[in-house]
PDB file of N, CA and C in Angstrom:
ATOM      1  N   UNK A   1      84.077  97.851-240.150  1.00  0.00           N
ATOM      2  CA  UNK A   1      84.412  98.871-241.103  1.00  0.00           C
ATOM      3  C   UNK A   1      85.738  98.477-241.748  1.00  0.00           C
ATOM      4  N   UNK A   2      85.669  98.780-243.088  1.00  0.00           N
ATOM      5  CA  UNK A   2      86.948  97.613-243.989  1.00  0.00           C
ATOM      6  C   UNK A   2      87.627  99.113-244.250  1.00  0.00           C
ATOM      7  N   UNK A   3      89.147  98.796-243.737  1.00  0.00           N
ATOM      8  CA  UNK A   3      89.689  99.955-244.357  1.00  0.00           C
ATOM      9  C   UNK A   3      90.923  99.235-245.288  1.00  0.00           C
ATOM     10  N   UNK A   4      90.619  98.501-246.327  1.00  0.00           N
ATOM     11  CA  UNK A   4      90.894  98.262-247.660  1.00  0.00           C
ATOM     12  C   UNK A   4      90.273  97.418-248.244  1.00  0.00           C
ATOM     13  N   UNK A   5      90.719  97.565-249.720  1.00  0.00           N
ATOM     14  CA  UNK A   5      89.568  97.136-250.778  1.00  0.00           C
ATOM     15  C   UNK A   5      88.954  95.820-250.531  1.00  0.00           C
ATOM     16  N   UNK A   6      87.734  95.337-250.695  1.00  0.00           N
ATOM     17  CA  UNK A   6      87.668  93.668-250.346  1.00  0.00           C
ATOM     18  C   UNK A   6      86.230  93.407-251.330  1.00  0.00           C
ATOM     19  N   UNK A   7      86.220  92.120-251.485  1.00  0.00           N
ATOM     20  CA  UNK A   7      84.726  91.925-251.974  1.00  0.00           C
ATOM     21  C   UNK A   7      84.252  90.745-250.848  1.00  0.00           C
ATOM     22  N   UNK A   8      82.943  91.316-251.634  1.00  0.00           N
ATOM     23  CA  UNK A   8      81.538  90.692-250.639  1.00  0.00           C
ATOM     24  C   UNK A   8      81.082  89.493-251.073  1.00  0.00           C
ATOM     25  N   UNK A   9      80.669  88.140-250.511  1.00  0.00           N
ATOM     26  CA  UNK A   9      79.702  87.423-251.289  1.00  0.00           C
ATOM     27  C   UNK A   9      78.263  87.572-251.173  1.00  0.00           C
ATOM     28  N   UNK A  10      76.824  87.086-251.303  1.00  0.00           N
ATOM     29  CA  UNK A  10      75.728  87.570-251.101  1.00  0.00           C
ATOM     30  C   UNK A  10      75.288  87.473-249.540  1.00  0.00           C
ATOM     31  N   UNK A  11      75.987  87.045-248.446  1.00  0.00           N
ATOM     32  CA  UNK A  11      75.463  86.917-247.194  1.00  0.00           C
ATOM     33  C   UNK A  11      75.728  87.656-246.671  1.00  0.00           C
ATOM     34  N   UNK A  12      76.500  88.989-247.094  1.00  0.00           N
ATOM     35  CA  UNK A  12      77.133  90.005-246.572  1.00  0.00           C
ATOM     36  C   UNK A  12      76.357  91.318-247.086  1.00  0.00           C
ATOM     37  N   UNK A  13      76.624  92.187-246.489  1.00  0.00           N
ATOM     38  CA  UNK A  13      75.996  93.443-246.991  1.00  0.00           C
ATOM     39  C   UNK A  13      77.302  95.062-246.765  1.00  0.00           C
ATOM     40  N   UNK A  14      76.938  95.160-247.540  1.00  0.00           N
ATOM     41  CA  UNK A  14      77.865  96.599-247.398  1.00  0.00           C
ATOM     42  C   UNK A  14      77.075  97.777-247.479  1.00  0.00           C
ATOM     43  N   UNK A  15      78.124  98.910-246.487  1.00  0.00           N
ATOM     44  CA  UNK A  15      77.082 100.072-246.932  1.00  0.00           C
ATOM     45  C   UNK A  15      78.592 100.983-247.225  1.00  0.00           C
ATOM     46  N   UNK A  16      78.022 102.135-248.134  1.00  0.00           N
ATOM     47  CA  UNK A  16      79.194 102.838-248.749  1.00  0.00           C
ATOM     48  C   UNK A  16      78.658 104.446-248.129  1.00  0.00           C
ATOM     49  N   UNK A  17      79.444 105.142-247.436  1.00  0.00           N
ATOM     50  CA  UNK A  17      78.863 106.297-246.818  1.00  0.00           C
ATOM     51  C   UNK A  17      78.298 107.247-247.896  1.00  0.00           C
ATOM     52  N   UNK A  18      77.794 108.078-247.556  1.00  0.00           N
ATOM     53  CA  UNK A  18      77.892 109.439-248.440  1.00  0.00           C
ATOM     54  C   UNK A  18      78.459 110.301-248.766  1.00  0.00           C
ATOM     55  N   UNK A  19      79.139 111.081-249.357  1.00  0.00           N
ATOM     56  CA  UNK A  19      79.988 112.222-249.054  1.00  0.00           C
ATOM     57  C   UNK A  19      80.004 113.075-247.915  1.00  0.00           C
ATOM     58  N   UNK A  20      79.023 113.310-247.150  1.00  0.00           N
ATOM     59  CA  UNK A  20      78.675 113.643-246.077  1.00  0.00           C
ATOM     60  C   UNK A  20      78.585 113.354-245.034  1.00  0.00           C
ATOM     61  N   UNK A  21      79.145 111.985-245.116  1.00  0.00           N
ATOM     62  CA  UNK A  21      78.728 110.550-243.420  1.00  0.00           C
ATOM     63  C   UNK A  21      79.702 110.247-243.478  1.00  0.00           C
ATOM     64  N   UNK A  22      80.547 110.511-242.246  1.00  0.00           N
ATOM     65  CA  UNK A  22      81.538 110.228-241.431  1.00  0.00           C
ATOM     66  C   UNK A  22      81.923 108.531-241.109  1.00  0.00           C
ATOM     67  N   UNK A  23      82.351 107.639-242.218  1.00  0.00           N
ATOM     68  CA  UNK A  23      81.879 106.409-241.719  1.00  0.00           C
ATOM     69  C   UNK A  23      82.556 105.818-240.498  1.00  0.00           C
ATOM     70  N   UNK A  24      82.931 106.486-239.551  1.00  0.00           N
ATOM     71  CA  UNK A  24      82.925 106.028-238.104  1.00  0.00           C
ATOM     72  C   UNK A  24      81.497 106.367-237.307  1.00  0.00           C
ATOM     73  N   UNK A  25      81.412 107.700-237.625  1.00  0.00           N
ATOM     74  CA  UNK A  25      80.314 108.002-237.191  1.00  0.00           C
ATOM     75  C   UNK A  25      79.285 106.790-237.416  1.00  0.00           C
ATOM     76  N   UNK A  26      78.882 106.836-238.640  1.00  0.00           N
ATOM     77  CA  UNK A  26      78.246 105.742-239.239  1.00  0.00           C
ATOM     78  C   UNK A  26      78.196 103.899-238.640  1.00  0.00           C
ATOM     79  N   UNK A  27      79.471 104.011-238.515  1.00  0.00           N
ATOM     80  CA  UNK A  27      79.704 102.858-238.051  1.00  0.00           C
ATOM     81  C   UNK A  27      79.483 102.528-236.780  1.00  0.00           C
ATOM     82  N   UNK A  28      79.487 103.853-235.643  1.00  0.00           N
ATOM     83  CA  UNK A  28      79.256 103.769-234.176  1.00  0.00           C
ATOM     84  C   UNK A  28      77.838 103.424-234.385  1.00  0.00           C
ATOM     85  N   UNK A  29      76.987 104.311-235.234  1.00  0.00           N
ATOM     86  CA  UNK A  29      75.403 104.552-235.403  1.00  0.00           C
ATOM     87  C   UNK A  29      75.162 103.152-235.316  1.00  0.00           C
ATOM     88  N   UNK A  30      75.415 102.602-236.147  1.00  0.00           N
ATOM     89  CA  UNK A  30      75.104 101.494-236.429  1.00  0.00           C
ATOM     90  C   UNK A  30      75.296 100.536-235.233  1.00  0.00           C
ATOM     91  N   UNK A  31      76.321 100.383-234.716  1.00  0.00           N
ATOM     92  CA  UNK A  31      76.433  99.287-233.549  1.00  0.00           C
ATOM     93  C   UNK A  31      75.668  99.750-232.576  1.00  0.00           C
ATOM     94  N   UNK A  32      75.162 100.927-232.086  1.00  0.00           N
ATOM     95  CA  UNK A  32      74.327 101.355-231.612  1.00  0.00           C
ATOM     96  C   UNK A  32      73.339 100.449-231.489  1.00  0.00           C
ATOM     97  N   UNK A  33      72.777 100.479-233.142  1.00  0.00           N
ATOM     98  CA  UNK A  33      72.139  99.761-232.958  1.00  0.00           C
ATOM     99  C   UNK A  33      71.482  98.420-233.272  1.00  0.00           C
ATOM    100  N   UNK A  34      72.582  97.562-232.699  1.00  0.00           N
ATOM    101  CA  UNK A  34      73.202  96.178-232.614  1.00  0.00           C
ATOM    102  C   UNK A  34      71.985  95.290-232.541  1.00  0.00           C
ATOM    103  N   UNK A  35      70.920  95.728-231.282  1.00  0.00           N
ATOM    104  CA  UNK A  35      69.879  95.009-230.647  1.00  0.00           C
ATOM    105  C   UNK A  35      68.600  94.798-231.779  1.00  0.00           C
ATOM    106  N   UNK A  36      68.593  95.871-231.837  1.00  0.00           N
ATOM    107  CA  UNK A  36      67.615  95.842-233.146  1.00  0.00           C
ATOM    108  C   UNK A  36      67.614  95.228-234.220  1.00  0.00           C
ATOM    109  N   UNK A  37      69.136  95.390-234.816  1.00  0.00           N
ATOM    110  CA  UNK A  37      69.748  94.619-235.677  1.00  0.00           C
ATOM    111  C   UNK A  37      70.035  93.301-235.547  1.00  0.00           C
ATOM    112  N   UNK A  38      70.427  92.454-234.596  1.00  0.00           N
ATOM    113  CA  UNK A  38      70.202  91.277-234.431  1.00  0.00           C
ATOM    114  C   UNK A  38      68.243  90.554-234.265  1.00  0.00           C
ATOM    115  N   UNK A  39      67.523  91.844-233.565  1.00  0.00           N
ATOM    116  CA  UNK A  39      66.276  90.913-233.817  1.00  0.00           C
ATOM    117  C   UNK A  39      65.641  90.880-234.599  1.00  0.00           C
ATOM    118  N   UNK A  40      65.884  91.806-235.831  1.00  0.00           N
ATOM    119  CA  UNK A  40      65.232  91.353-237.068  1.00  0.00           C
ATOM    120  C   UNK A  40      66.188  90.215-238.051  1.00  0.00           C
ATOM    121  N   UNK A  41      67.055  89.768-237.642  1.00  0.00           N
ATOM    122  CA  UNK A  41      67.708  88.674-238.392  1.00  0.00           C
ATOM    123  C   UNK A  41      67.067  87.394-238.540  1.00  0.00           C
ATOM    124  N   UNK A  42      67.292  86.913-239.711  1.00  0.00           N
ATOM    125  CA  UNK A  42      66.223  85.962-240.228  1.00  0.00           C
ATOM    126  C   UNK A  42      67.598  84.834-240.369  1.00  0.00           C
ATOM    127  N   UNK A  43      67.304  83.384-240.718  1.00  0.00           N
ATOM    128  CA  UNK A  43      67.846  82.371-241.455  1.00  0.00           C
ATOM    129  C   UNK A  43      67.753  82.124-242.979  1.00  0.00           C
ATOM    130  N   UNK A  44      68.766  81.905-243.651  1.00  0.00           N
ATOM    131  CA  UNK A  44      68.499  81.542-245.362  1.00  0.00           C
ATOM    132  C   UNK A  44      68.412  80.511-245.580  1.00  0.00           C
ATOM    133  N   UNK A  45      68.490  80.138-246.385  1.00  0.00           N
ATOM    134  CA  UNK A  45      67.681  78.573-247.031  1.00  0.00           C
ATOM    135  C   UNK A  45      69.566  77.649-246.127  1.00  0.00           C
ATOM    136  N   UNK A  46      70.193  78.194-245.942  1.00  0.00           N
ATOM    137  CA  UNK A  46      71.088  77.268-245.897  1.00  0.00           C
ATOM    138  C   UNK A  46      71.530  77.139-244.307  1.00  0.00           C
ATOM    139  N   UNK A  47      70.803  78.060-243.682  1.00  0.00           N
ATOM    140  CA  UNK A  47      70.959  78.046-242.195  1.00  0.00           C
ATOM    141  C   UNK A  47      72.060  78.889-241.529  1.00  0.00           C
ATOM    142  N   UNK A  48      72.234  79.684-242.372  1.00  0.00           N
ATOM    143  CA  UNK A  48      72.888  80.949-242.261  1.00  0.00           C
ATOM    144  C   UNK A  48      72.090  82.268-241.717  1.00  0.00           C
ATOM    145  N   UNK A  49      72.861  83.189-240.818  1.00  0.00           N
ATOM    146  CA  UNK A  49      71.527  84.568-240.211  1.00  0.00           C
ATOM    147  C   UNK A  49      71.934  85.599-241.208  1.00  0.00           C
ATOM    148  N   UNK A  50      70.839  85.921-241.739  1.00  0.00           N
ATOM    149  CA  UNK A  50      70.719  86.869-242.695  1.00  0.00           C
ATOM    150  C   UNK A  50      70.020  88.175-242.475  1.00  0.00           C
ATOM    151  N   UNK A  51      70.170  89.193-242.952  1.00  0.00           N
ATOM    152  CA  UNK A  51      69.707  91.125-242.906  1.00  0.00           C
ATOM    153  C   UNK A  51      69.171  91.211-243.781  1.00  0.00           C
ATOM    154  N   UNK A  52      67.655  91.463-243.705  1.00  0.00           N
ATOM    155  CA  UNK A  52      67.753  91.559-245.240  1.00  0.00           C
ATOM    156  C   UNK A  52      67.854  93.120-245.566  1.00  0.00           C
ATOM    157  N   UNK A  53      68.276  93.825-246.855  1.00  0.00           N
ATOM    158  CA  UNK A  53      68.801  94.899-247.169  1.00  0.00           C
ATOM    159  C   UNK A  53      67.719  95.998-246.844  1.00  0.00           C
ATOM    160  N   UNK A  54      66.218  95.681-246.736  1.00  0.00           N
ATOM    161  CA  UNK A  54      65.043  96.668-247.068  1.00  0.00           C
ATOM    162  C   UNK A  54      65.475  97.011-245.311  1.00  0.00           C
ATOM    163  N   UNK A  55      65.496  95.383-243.934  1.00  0.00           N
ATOM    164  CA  UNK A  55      65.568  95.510-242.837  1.00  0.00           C
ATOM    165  C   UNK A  55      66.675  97.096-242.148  1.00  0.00           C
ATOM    166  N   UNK A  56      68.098  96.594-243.014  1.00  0.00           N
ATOM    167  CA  UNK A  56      68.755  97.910-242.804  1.00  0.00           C
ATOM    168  C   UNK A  56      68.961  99.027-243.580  1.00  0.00           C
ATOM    169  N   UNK A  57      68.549  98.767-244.744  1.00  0.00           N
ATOM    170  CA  UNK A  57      68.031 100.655-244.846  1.00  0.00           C
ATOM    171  C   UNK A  57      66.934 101.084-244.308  1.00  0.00           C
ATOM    172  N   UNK A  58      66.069 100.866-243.677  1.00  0.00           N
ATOM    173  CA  UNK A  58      65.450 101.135-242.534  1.00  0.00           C
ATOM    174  C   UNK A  58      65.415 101.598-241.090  1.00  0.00           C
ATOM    175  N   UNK A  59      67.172 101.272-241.354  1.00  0.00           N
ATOM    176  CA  UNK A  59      67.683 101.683-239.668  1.00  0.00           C
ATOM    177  C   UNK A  59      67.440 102.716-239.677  1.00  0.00           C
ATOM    178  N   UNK A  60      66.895 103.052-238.570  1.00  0.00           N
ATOM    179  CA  UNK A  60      67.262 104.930-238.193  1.00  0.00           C
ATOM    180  C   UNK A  60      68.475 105.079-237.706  1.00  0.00           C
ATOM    181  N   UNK A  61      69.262 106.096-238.575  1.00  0.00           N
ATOM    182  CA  UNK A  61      70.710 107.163-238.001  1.00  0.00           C
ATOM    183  C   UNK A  61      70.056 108.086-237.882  1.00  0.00           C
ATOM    184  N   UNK A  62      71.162 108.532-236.575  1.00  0.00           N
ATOM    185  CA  UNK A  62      70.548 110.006-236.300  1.00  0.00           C
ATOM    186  C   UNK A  62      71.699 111.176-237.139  1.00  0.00           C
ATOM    187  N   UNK A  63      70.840 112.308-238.044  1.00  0.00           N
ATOM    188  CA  UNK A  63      71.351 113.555-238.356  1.00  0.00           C
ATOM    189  C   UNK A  63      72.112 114.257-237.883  1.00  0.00           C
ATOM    190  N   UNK A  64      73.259 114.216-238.578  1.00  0.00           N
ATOM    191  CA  UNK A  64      73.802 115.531-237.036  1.00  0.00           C
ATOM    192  C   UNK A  64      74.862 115.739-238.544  1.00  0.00           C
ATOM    193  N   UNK A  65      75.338 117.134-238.190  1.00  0.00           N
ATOM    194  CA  UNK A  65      76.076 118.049-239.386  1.00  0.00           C
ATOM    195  C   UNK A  65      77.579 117.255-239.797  1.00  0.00           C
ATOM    196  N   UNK A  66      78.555 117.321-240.869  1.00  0.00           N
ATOM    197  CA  UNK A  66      79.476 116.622-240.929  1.00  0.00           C
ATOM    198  C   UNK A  66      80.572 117.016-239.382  1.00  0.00           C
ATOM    199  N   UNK A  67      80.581 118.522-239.422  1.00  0.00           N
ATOM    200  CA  UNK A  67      81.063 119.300-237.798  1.00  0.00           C
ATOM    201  C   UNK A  67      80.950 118.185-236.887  1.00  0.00           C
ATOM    202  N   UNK A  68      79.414 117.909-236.314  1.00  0.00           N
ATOM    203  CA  UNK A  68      79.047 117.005-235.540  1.00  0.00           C
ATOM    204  C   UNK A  68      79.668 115.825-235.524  1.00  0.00           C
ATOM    205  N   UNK A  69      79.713 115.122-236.274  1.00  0.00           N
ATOM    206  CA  UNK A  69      79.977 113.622-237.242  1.00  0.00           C
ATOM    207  C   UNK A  69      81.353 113.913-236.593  1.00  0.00           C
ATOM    208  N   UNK A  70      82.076 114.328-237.162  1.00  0.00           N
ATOM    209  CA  UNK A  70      83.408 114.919-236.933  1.00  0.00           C
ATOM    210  C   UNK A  70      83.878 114.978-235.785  1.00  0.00           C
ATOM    211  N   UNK A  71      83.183 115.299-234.741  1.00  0.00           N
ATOM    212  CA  UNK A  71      83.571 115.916-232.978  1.00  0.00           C
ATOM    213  C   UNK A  71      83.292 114.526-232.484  1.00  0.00           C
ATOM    214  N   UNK A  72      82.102 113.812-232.944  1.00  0.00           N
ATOM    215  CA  UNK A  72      81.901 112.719-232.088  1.00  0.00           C
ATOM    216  C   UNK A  72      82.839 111.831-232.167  1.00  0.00           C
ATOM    217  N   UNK A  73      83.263 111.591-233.437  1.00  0.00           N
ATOM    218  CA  UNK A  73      84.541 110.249-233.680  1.00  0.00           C
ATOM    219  C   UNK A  73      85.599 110.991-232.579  1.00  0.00           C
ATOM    220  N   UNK A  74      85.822 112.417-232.915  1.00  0.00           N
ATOM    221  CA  UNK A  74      87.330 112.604-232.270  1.00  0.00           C
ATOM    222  C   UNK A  74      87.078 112.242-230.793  1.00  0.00           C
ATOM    223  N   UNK A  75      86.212 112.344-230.611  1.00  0.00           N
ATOM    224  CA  UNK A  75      85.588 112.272-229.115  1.00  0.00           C
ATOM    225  C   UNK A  75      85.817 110.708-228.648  1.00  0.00           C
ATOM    226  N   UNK A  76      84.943 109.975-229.141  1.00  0.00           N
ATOM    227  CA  UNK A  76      85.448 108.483-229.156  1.00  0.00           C
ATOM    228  C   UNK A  76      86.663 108.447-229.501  1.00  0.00           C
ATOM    229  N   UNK A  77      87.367 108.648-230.475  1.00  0.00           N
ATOM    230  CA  UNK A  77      88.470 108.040-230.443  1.00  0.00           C
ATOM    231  C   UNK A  77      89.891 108.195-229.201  1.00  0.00           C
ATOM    232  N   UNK A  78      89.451 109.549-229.107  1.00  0.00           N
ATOM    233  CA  UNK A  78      90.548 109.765-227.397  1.00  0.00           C
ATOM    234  C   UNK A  78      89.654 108.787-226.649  1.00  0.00           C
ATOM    235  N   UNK A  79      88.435 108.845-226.222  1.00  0.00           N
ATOM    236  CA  UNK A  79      88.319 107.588-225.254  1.00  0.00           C
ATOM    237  C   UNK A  79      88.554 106.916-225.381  1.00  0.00           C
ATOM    238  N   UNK A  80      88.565 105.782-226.731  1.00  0.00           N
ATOM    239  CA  UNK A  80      89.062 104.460-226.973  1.00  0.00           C
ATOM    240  C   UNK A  80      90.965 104.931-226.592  1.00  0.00           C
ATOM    241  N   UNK A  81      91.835 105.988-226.989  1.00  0.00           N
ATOM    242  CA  UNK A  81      92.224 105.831-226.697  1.00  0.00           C
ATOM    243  C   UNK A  81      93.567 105.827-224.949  1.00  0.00           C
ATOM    244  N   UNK A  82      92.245 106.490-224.285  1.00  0.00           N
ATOM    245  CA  UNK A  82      92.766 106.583-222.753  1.00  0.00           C
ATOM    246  C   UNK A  82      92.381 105.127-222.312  1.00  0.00           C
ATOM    247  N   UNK A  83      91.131 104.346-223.000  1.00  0.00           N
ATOM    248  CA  UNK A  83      90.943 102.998-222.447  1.00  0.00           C
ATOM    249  C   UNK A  83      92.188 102.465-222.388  1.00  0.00           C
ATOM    250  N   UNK A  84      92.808 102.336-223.826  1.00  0.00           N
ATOM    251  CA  UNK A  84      93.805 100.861-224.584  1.00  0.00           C
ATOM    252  C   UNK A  84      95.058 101.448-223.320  1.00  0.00           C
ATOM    253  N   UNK A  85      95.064 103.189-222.947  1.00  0.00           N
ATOM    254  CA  UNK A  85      96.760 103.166-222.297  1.00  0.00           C
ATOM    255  C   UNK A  85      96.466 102.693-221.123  1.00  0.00           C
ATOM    256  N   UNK A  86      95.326 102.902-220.221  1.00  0.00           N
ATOM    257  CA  UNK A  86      95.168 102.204-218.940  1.00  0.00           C
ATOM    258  C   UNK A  86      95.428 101.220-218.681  1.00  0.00           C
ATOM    259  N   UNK A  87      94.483 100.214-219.953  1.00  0.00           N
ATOM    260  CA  UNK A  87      94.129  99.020-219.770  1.00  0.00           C
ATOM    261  C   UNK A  87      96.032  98.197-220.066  1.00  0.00           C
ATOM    262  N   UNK A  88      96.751  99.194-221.010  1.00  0.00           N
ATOM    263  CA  UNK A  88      98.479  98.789-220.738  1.00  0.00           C
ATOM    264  C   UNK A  88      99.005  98.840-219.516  1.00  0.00           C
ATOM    265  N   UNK A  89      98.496  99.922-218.646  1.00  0.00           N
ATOM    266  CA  UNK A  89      99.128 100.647-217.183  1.00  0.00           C
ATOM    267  C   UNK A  89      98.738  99.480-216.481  1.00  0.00           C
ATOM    268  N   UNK A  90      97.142  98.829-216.142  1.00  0.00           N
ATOM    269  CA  UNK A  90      97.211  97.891-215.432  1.00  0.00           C
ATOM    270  C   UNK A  90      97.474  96.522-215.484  1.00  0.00           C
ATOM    271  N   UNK A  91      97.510  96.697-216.956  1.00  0.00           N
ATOM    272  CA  UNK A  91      98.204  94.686-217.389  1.00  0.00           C
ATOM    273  C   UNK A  91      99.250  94.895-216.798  1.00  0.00           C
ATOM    274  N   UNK A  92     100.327  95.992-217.288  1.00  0.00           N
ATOM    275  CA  UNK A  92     101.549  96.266-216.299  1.00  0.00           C
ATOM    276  C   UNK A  92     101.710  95.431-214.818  1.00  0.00           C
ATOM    277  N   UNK A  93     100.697  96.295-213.918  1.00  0.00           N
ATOM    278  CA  UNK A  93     100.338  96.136-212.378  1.00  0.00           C
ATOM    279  C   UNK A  93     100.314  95.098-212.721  1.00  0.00           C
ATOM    280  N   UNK A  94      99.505  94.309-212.611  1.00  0.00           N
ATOM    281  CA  UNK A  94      99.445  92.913-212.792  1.00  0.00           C
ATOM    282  C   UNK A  94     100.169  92.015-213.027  1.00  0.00           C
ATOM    283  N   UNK A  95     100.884  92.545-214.012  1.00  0.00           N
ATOM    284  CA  UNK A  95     102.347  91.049-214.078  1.00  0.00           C
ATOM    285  C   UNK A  95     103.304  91.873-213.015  1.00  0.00           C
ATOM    286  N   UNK A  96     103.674  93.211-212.526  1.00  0.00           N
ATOM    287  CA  UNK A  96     104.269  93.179-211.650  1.00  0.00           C
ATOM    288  C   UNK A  96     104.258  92.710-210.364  1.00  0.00           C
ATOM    289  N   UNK A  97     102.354  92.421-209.689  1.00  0.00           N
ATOM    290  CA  UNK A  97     102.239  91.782-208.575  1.00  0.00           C
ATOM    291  C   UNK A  97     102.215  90.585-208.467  1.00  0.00           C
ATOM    292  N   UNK A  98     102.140  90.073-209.949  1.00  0.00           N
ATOM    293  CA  UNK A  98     101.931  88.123-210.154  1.00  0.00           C
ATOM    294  C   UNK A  98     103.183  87.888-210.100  1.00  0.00           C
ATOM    295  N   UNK A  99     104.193  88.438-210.480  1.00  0.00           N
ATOM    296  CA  UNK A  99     105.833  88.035-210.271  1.00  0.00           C
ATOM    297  C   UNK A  99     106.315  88.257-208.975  1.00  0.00           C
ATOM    298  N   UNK A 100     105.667  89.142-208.409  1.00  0.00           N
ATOM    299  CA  UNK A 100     106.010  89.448-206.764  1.00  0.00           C
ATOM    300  C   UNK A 100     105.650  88.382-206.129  1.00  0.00           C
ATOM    301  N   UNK A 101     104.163  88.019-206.248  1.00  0.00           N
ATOM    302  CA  UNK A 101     103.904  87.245-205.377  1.00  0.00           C
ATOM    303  C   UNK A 101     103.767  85.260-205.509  1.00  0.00           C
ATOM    304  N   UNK A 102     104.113  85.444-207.053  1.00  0.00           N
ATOM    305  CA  UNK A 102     104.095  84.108-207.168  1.00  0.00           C
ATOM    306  C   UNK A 102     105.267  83.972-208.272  1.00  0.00           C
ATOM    307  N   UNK A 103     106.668  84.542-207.897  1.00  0.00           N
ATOM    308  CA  UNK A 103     107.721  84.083-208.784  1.00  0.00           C
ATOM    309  C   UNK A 103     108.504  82.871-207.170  1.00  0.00           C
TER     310      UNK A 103
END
């Protein structure tokens, strides 16, 4: 998800939300569903993996109200961010017991 202006060349694809689609939301939807999305990927004439555009507007997202859309990011986003402070708390631990035990 590009959060500033950029251009595309043709091996790329963009999607532009709706006024109504939360593009995190959108964007979780989507990695969701990653699996799917990688097995319909094809090769182009140049040996590059390609989507083709009909493949992902085809994805199914699931509906849910902008409210919804809304609760879920905030929701993820405190988890992502209790992960990142832990994952600081125990890098911490870690260089404190690697200096203990092997300074």
């Amino acid at each position: 998800m590009l959060k500033v202006p950029a251009s595309i060349n043709q091996d790329m694809k963009a999607l532009l939300p709706k006024k109504e689609c939360n593009a995190v939301f959108l964007a979780s939807a989507l990695r969701n569903r990653e699996a799917l999305l990688l097995a319909e990927t094809g090769s182009s004439a140049h040996g590059t993996k390609k989507l083709d555009t009909t493949v992902l507007g085809n994805v199914p997202i699931p509906v849910a109200s902008v409210e919804e859309q809304n609760e879920f990011v905030t929701q993820v986003e405190a988890l992502k961010s209790t992960v990142i402070t832990e994952y600081d708390r125990l890098n911490t631990l870690y260089n404190s017991l690697a200096q203990r035990y092997f300074a």
